[in-house]
Protein backbone atom coordinates (compact mmCIF):
# COMPACT_ATOMS: atom_id res chain seq x y z
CA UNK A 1 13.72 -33.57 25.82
CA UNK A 2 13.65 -34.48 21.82
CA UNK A 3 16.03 -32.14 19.78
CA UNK A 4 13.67 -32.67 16.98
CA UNK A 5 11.51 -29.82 15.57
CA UNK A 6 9.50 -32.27 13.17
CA UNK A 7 6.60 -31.73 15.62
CA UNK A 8 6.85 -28.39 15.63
CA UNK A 9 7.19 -28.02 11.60
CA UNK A 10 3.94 -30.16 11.42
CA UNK A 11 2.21 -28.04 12.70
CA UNK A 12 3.50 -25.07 10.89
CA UNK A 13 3.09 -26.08 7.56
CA UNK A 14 5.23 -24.19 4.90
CA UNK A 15 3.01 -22.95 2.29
CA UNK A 16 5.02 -21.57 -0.78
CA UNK A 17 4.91 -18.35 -1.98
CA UNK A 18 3.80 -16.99 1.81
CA UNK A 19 5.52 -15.85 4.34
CA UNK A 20 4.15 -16.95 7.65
CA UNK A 21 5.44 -15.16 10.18
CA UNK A 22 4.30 -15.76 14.09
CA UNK A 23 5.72 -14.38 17.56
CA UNK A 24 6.25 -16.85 20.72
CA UNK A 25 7.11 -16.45 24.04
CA UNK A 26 10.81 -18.10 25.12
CA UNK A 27 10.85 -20.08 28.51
CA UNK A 28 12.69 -17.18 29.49
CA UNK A 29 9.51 -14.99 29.15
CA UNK A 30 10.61 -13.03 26.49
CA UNK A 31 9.01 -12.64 22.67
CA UNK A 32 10.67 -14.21 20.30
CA UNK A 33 10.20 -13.88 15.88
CA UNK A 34 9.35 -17.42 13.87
CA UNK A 35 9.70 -17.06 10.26
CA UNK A 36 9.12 -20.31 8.78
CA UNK A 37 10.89 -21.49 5.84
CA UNK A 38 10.65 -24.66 3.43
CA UNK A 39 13.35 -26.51 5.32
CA UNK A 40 11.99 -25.38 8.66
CA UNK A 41 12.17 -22.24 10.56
CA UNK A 42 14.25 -19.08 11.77
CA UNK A 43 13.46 -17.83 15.80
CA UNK A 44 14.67 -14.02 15.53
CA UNK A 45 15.30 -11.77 19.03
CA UNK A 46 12.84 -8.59 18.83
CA UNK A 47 15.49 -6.52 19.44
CA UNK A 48 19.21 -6.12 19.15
CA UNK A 49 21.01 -8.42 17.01
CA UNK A 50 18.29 -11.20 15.64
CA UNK A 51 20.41 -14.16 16.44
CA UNK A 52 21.48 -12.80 20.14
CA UNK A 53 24.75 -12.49 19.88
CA UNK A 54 27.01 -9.67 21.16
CA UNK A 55 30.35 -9.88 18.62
CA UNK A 56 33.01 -8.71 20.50
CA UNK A 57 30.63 -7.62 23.19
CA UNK A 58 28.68 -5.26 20.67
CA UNK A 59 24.81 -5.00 19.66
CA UNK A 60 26.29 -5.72 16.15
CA UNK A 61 29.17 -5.91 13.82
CA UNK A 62 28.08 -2.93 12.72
CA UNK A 63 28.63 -1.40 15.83
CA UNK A 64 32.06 -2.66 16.84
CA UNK A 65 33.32 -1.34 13.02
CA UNK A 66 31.88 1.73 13.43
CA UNK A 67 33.37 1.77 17.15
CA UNK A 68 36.67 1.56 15.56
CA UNK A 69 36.45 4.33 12.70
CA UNK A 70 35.31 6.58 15.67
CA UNK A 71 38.41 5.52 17.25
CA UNK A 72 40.61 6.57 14.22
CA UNK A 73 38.92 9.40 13.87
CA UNK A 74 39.87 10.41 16.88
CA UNK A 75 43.24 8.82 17.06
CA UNK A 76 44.20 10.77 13.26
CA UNK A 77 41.75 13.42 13.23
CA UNK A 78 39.80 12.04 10.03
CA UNK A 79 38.89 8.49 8.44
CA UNK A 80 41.48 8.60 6.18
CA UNK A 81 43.47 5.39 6.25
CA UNK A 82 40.42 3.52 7.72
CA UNK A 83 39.21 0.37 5.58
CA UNK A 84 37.56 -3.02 6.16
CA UNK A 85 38.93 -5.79 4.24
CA UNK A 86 36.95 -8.41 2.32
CA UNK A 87 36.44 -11.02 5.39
CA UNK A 88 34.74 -8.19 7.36
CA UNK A 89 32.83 -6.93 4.61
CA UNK A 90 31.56 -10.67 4.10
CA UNK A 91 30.78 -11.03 7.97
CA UNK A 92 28.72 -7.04 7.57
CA UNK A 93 27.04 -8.83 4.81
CA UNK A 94 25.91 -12.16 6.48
CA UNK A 95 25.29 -10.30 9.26
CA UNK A 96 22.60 -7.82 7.09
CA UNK A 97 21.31 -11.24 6.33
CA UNK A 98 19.70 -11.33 9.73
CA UNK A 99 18.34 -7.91 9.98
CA UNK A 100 16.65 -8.64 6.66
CA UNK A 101 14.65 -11.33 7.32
CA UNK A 102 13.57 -9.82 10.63
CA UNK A 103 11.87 -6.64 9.37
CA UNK A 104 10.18 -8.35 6.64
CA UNK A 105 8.74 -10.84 9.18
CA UNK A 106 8.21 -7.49 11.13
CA UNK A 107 6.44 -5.73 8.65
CA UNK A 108 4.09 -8.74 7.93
CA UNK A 109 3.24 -8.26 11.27
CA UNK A 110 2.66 -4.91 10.90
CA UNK A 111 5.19 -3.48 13.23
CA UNK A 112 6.46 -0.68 11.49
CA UNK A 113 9.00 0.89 14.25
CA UNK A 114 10.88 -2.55 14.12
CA UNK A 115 11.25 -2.48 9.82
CA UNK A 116 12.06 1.52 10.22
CA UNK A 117 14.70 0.72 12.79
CA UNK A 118 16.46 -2.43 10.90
CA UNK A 119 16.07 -1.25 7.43
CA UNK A 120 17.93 2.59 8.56
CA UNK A 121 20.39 0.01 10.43
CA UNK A 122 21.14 -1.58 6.95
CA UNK A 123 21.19 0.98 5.04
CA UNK A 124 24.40 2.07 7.18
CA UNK A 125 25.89 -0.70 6.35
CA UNK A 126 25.80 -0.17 2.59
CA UNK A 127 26.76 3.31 3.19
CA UNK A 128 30.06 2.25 5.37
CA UNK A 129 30.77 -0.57 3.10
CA UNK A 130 30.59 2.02 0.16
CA UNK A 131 33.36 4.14 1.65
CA UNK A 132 35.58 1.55 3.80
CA UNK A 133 36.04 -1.45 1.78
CA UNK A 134 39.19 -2.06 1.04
CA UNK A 135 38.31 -3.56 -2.32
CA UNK A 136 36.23 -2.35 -5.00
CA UNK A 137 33.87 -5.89 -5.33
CA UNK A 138 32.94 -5.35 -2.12
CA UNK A 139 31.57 -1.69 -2.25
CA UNK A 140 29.70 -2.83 -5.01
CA UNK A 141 28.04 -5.97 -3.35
CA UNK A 142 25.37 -4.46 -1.58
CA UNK A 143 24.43 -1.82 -3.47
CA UNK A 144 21.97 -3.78 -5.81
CA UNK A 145 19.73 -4.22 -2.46
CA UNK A 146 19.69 -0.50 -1.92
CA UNK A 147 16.12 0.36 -4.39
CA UNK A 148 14.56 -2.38 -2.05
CA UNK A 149 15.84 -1.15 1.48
CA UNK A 150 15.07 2.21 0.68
CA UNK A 151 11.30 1.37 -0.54
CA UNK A 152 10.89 -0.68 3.08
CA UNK A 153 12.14 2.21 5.51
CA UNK A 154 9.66 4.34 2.96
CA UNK A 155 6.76 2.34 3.38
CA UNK A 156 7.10 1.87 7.28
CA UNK A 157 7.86 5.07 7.94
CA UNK A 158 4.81 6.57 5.80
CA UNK A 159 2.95 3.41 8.02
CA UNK A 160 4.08 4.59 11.10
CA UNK A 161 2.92 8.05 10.45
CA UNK A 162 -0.88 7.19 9.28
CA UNK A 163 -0.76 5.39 12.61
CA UNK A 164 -0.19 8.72 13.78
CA UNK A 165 -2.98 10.60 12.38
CA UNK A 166 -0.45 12.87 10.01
CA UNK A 167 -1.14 11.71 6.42
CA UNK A 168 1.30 14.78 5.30
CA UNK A 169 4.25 13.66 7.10
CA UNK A 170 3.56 10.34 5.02
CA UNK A 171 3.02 11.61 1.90
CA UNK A 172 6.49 13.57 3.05
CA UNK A 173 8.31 10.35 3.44
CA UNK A 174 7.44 8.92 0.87
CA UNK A 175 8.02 11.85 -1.44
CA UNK A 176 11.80 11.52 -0.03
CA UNK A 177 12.34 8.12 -0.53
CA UNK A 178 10.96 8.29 -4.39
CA UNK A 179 13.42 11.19 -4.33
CA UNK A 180 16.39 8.73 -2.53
CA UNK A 181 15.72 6.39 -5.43
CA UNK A 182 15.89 8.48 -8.20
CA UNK A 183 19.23 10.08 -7.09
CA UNK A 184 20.37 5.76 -6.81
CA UNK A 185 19.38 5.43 -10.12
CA UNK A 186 21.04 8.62 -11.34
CA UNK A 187 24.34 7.93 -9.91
CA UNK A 188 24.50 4.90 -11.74
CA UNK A 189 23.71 6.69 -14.53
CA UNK A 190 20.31 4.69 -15.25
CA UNK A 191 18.04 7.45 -14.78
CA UNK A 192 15.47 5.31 -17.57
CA UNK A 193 15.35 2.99 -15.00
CA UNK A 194 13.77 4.48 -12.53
CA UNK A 195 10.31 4.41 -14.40
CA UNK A 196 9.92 0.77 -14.72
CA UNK A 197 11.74 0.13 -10.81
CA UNK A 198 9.11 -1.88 -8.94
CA UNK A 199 10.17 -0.25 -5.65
CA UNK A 200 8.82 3.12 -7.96
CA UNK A 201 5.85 1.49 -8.55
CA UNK A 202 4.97 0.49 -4.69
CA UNK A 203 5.90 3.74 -3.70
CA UNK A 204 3.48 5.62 -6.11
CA UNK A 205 0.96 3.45 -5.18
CA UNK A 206 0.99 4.02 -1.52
CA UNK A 207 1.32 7.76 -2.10
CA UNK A 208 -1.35 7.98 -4.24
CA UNK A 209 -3.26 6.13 -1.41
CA UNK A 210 -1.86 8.82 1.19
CA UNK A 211 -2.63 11.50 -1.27
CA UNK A 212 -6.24 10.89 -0.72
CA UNK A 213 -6.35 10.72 3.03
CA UNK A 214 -5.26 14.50 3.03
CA UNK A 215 -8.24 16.81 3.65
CA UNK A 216 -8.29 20.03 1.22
CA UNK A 217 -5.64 22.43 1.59
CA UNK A 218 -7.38 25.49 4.50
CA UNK A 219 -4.26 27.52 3.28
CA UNK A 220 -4.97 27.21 -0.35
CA UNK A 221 -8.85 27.21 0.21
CA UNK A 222 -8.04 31.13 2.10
CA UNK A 223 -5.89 31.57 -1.02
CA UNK A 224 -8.68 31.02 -3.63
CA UNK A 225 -11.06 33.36 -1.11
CA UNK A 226 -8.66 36.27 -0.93
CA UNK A 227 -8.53 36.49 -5.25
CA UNK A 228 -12.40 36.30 -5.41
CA UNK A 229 -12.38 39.23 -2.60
CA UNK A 230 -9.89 41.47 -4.50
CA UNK A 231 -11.49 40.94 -8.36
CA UNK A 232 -14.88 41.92 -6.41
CA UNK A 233 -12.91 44.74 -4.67
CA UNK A 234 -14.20 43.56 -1.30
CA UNK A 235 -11.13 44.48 0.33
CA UNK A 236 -11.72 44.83 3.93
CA UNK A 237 -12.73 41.41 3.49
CA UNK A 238 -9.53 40.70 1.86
CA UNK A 239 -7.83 42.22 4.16
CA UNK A 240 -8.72 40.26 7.11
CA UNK A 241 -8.12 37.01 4.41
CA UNK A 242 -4.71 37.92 4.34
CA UNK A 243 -4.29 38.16 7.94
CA UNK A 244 -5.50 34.71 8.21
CA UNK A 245 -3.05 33.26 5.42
CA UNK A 246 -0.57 34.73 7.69
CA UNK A 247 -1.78 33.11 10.27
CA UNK A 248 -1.73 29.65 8.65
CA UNK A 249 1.56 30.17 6.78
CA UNK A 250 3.19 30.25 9.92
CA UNK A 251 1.48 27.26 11.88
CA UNK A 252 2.69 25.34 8.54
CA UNK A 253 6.07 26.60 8.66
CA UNK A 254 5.66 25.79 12.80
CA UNK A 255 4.88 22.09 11.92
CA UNK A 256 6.97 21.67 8.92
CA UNK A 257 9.97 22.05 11.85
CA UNK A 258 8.61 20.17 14.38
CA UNK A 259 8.31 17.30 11.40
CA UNK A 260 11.51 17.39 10.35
């Protein structure tokens, strides 16, 4: 059998400025994640690490460092002391890499549980790289990828939810990823940035989108009903109004929990 994927490019023509994404089926049965790219292609696994490996007999790098800070933790009784040096950080880094070009192929495809999944997975890693490098450089490194991570988890989270029929719980999400970037831009102490961010901009844009999938507030419409009653001094009428605000103040509160 050839070792050449010529064939196989040829018929996969890289167009530029797309991203073609396409899923295949491995001899071994199982579904596999093309991306192609102007010097051919990258085959990702669906799940667990994208290139299959298991370093040091863990889903990830990720997981075997964050095996070990458990392991101090428990050892000293907090993570002080704990640090990766600049090798490891590089190796977290590469390894994001691989995770990032498998949930945007994902989300071209439109499979929103995979991006959710790989973009919370990598924001972890800019949050343990943050607080264990051993060297200032490389808690810095990532941290300009952080606006765009943060916009992807937003976007297939608040997908995943319209899915689900609950245009509040995206217009929730998104709402607290707008807020996770602000606070990134604040720390920095770039607050004027956040305006002109185009991970802002997408954001807005989709919630303005959700915004209009949300049917009129029934707790708001009771609201309006119960002032009309009481200027016109109906008030058994408002009476039994306010018993039904009740009523819907608490199935709110009931599935404001079960959201969150």
């Amino acid at each position: 059998m050839t070792k050449d994927i010529g064939p196989i490019l040829e018929g996969w023509p890289h167009e530029p400025g797309q991203i073609s994404v396409r899923k295949v089926r491995g001899e071994d049965g199982s579904v596999r994640i093309q991306l192609r790219v102007e010097l051919g292609l990258l085959q990702m696994e669906v799940q667990g690490r994208p290139d299959g490996q298991r370093p040091m007999g863990f889903e990830s790098l990720l997981h075997y460092y964050e095996h070990h800070l458990q392991r101090h933790v428990e050892k000293f009784g907090s993570d002080e002391g704990f640090w990766v040096d600049p090798r490891q950080c590089e190796m977290l880094r590469a390894e994001s890499a691989q995770y990032y070009y498998r949930y945007l192929s994902q989300f071209v495809l439109e499979e929103y549980e995979g991006v959710a999944r790989d973009t919370a997975r990598n924001l972890r890693v800019l949050d343990f790289c943050k607080k264990y490098a051993r060297q200032e450089p490389d808690r810095k490194a990532m941290e300009q990828y952080r606006p765009y991570i943060i916009m992807m988890n937003g976007r297939a989270r608040a997908n995943l939810a319209l899915h689900a029929n609950r245009p509040r719980m995206a217009r929730k999400v998104l709402l607290d990823a707008l807020s996770g970037l602000r606070e990134f831009f604040a720390a920095l102490g770039q607050e004027g940035l956040y305006g002109s961010s185009s991970e802002v901009t997408t954001l807005e844009g989709m919630l303005r989108e959700v915004q209009e999938k949300i049917p009129p507030d029934p707790l708001e419409q009771l609201k309006q009903k119960l002032d009309v009653a009481v200027r016109e001094e109906r008030y058994e009428q408002a009476a039994a109004l306010r018993d039904q605000i009740a009523k819907a103040q608490a199935r709110a509160q009931e599935e404001e929990r079960e959201e969150t």
